[in-house]
Protein backbone atom coordinates (compact mmCIF):
# COMPACT_ATOMS: atom_id res chain seq x y z
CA UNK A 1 14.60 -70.27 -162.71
CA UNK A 2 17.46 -72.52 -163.35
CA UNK A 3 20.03 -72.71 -160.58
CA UNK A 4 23.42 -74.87 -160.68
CA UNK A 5 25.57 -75.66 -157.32
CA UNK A 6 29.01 -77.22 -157.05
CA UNK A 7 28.67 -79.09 -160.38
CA UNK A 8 31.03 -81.40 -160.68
CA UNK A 9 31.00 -84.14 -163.59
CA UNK A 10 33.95 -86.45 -165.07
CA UNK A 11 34.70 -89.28 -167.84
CA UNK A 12 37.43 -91.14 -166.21
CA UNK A 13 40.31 -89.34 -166.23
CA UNK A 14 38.90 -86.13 -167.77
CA UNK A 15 37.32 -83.39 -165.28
CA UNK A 16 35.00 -81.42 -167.44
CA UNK A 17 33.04 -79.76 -164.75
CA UNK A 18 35.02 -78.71 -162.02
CA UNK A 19 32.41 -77.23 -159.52
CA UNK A 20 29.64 -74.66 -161.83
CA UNK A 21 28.09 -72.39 -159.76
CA UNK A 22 25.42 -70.42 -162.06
CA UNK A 23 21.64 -68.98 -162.02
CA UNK A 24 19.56 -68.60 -164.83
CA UNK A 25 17.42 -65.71 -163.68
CA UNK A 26 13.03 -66.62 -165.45
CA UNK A 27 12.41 -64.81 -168.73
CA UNK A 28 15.79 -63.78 -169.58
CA UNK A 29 18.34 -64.99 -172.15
CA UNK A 30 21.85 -66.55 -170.92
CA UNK A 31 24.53 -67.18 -172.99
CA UNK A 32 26.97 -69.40 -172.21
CA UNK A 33 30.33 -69.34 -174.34
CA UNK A 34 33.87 -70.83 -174.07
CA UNK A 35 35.99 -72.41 -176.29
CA UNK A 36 35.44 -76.00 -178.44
CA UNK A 37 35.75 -79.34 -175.08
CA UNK A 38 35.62 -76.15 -172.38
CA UNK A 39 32.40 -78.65 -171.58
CA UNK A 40 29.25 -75.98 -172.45
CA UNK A 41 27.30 -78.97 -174.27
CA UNK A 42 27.87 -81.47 -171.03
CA UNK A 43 26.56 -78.51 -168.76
CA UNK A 44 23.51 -78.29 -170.97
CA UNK A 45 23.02 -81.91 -170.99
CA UNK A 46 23.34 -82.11 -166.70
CA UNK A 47 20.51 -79.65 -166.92
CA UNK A 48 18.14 -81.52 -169.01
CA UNK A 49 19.19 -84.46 -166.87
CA UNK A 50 20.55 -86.47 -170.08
CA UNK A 51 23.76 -86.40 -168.10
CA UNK A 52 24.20 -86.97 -164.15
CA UNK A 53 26.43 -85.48 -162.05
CA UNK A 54 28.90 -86.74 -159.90
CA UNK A 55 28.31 -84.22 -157.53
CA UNK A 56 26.66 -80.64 -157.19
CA UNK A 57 22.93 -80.11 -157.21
CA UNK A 58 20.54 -78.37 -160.18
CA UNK A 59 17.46 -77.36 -159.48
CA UNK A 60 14.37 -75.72 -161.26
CA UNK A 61 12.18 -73.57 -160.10
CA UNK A 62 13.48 -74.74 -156.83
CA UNK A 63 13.43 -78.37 -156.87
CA UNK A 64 15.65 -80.77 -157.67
CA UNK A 65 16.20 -81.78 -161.51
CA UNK A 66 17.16 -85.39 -160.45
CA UNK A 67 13.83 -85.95 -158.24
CA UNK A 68 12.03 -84.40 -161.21
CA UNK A 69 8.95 -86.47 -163.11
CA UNK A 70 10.80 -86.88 -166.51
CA UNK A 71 7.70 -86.30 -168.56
CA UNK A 72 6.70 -83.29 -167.22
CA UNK A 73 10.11 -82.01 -166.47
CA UNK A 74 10.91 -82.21 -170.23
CA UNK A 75 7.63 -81.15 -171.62
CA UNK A 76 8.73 -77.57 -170.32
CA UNK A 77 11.37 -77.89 -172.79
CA UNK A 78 12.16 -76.95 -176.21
CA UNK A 79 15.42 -77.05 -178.01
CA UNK A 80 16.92 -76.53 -181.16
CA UNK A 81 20.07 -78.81 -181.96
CA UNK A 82 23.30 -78.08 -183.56
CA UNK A 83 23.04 -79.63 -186.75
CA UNK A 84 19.30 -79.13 -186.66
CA UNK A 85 18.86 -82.97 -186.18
CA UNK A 86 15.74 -83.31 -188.38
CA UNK A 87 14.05 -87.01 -189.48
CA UNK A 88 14.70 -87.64 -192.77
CA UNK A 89 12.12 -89.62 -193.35
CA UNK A 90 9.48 -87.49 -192.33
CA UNK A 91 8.12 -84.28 -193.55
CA UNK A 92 8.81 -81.00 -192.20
CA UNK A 93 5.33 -80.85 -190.59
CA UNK A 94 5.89 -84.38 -188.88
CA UNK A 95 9.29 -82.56 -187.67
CA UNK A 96 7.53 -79.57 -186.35
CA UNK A 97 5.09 -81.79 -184.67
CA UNK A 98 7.57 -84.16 -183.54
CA UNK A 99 6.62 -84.44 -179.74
CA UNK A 100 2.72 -83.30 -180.42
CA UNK A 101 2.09 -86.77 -182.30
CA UNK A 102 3.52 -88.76 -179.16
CA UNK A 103 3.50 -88.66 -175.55
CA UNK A 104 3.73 -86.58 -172.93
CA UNK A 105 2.22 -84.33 -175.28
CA UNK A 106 0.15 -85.57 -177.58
CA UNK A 107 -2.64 -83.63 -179.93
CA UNK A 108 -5.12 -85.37 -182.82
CA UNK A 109 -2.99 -85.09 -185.89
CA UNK A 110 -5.08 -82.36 -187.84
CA UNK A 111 -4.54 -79.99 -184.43
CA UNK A 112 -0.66 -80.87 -184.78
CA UNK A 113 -0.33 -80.45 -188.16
CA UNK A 114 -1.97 -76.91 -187.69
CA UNK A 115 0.07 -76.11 -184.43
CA UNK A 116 3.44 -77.13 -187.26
CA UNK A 117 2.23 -74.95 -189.98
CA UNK A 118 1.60 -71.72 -187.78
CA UNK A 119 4.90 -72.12 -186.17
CA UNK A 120 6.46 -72.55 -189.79
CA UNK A 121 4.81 -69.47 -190.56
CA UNK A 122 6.34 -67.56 -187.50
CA UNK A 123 10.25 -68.73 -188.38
CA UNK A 124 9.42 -67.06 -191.94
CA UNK A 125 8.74 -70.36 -194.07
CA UNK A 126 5.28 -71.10 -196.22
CA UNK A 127 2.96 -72.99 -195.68
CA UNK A 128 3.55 -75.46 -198.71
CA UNK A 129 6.69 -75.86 -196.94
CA UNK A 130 5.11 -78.35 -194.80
CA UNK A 131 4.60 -81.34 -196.99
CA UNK A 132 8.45 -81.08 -198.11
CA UNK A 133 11.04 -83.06 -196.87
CA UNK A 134 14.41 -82.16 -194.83
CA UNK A 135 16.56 -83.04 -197.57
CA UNK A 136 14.68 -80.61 -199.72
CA UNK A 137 15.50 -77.50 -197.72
CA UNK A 138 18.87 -75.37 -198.08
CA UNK A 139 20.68 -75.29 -194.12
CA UNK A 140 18.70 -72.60 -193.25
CA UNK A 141 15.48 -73.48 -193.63
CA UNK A 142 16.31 -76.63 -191.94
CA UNK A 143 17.87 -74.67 -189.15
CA UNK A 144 14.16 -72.59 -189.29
CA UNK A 145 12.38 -75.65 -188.87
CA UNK A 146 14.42 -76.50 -186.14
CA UNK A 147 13.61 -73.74 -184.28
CA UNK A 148 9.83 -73.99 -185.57
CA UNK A 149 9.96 -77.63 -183.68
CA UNK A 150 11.86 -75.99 -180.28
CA UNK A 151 8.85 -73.71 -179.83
CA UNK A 152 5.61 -76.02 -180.87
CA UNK A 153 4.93 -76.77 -177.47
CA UNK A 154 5.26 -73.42 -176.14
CA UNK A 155 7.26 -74.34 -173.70
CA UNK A 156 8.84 -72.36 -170.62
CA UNK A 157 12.32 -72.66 -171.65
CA UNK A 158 14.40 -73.05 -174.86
CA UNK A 159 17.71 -74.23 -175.07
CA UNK A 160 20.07 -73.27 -178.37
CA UNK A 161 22.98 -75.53 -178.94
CA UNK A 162 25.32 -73.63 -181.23
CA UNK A 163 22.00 -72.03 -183.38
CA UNK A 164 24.19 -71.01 -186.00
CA UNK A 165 27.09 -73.54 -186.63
CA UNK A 166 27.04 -73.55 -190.63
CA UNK A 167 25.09 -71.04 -191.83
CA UNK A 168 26.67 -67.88 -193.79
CA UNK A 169 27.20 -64.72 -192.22
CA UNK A 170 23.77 -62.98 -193.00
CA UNK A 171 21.63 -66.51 -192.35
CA UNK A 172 23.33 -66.29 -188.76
CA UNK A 173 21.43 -62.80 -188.84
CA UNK A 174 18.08 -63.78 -189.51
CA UNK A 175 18.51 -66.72 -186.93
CA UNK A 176 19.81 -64.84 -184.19
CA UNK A 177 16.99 -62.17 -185.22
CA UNK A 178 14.39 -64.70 -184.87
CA UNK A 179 15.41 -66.45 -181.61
CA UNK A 180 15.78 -63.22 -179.90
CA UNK A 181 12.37 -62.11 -181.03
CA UNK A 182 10.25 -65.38 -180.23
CA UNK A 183 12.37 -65.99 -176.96
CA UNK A 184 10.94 -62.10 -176.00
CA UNK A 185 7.54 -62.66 -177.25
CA UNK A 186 6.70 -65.58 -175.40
CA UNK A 187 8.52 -65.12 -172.30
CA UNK A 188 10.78 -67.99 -172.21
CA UNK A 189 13.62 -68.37 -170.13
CA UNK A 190 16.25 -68.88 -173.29
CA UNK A 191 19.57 -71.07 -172.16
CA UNK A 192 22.54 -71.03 -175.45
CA UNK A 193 26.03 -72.42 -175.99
CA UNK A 194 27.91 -70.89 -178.58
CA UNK A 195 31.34 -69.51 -179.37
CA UNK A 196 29.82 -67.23 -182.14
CA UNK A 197 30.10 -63.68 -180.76
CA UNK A 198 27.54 -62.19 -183.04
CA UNK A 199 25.23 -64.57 -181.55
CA UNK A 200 25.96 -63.58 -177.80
CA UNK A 201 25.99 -60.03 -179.10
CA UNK A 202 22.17 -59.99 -180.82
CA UNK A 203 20.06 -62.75 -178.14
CA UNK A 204 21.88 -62.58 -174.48
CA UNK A 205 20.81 -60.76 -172.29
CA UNK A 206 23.52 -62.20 -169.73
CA UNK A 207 26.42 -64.16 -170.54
CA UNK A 208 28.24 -66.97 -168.98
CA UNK A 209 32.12 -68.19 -169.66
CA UNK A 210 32.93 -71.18 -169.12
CA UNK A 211 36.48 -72.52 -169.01
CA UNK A 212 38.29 -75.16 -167.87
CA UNK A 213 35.46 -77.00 -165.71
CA UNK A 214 34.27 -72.96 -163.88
CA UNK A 215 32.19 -70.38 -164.74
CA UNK A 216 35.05 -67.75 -165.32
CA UNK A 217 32.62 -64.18 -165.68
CA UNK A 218 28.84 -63.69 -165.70
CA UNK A 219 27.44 -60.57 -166.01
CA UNK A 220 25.08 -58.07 -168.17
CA UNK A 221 26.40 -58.45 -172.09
CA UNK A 222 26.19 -54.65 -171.69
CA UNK A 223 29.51 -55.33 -169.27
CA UNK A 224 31.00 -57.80 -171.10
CA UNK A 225 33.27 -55.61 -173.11
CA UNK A 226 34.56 -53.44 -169.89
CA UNK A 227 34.87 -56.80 -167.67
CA UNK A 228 38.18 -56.95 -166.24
CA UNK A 229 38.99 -60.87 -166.15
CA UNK A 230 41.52 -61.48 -168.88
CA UNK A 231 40.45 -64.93 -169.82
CA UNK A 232 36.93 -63.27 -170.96
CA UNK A 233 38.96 -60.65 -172.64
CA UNK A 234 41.37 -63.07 -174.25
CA UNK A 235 37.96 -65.27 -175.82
CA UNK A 236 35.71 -62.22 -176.87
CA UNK A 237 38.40 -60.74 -178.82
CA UNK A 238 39.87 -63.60 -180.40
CA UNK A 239 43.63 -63.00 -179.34
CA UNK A 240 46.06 -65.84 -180.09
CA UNK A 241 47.88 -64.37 -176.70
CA UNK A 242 46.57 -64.17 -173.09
CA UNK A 243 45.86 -67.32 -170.54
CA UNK A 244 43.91 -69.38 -172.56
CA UNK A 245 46.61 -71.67 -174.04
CA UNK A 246 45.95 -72.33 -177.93
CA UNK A 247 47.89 -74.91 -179.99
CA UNK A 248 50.79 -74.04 -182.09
């Protein structure tokens, strides 16, 4: 569904991309992982066309992201952001709703507001929830009602930017439980960047490692563990030794 060709993309001096050759196969979870500046979040930004670059080609669904109509191009897009990136100022309905009240996409308020509380209701939070503000909720149900927002507009794809960057160990669970069943149940084609290996473990069903600027191994996750390239090995396992130089 997703299809990237001789990516290239640099900030002056610094190559991050350094020619990504990778397809996203329609309906199935990739998982892209790599070390912290290995360049995962710039990859996901070329995709979504918030980034350009300098050379290479990505295409969906066979045509050309760059030549894409923005509107609809991003209304077949959901995502749920690191650090949940929720409006204080508005309720967690409003959030929910976010792109339903405006634009591209936009529904009478009393449809959105119901749209908002029945995806609440899917990521495991009340109703009453609704009418509470961000600053109310504990991380996790803000990182629930991120999610909740990602998958309002149905949309064909989902993209995960580190889901569970600060959340305890067993929070991480539920998330990772939740994304990998609503990415199965509606049929999306699921895109994530982590370095959390209980994360890649519970939602991919293919992963992706990225490091310095190239797609190092992709493959099943059933064959990640047996896959013979010792940069993957060195990452999965955490070792302080192998070819990935760490700072000491």
């Amino acid at each position: 569904m997703i299809t990237l060709s001789a990516v290239h993309k640099s900030f002056g001096a610094n190559r991050v991309l350094r020619g990504v050759d990778l397809t996203i196969p329609k309906g199935e979870s990739m998982v892209i992982i790599g070390g912290s500046g290995t360049g995962k979040s710039v990859l996901l930004k070329c995709v979504l066309g918030l980034v350009v670059p300098d050379t290479g080609t990505i295409s969906l669904d066979g045509q050309d992201v760059a030549r894409a109509d923005r509107d609809a191009f991003l209304a077949r897009f959901g995502m749920l952001f690191q650090g949940g990136a929720l409006f204080d100022s508005l309720k967690v309905w409003e959030n929910v709703a976010f792109r339903l009240l405006r634009g591209h996409l936009k529904r009478p308020k009393d449809e959105a507001r119901a749209i908002a509380i029945e995806k609440l209701r899917r990521v495991g939070l009340k109703p009453e929830t609704a009418d509470m503000f961000p600053a109310e909720l504990s991380g996790g149900m803000q990182k629930r009602v991120g999610l909740a927002r990602a998958i309002a507009a149905n949309p064909e794809i989902i993209f995960f930017d580190e889901p569970t960057t600060g959340l305890d160990p067993i929070m991480s669970g539920v998330i990772n439980a939740l994304i990998r069943e609503i990415v199965t149940e509606m049929g999306a084609t699921a895109m994530t960047i982590t370095h959390d290996m209980s994360s890649v473990r519970a939602i991919a069903d293919r992963v992706a490692m990225l490091h310095d600027g190239l797609i190092r191994w992709t493959g099943p996750v059933a064959e990640m563990d047996a896959a013979p390239d010792a940069y993957l090995q060195q990452f999965i396992h955490g070792r302080a030794d192998g070819p990935i130089a760490s700072v000491r």
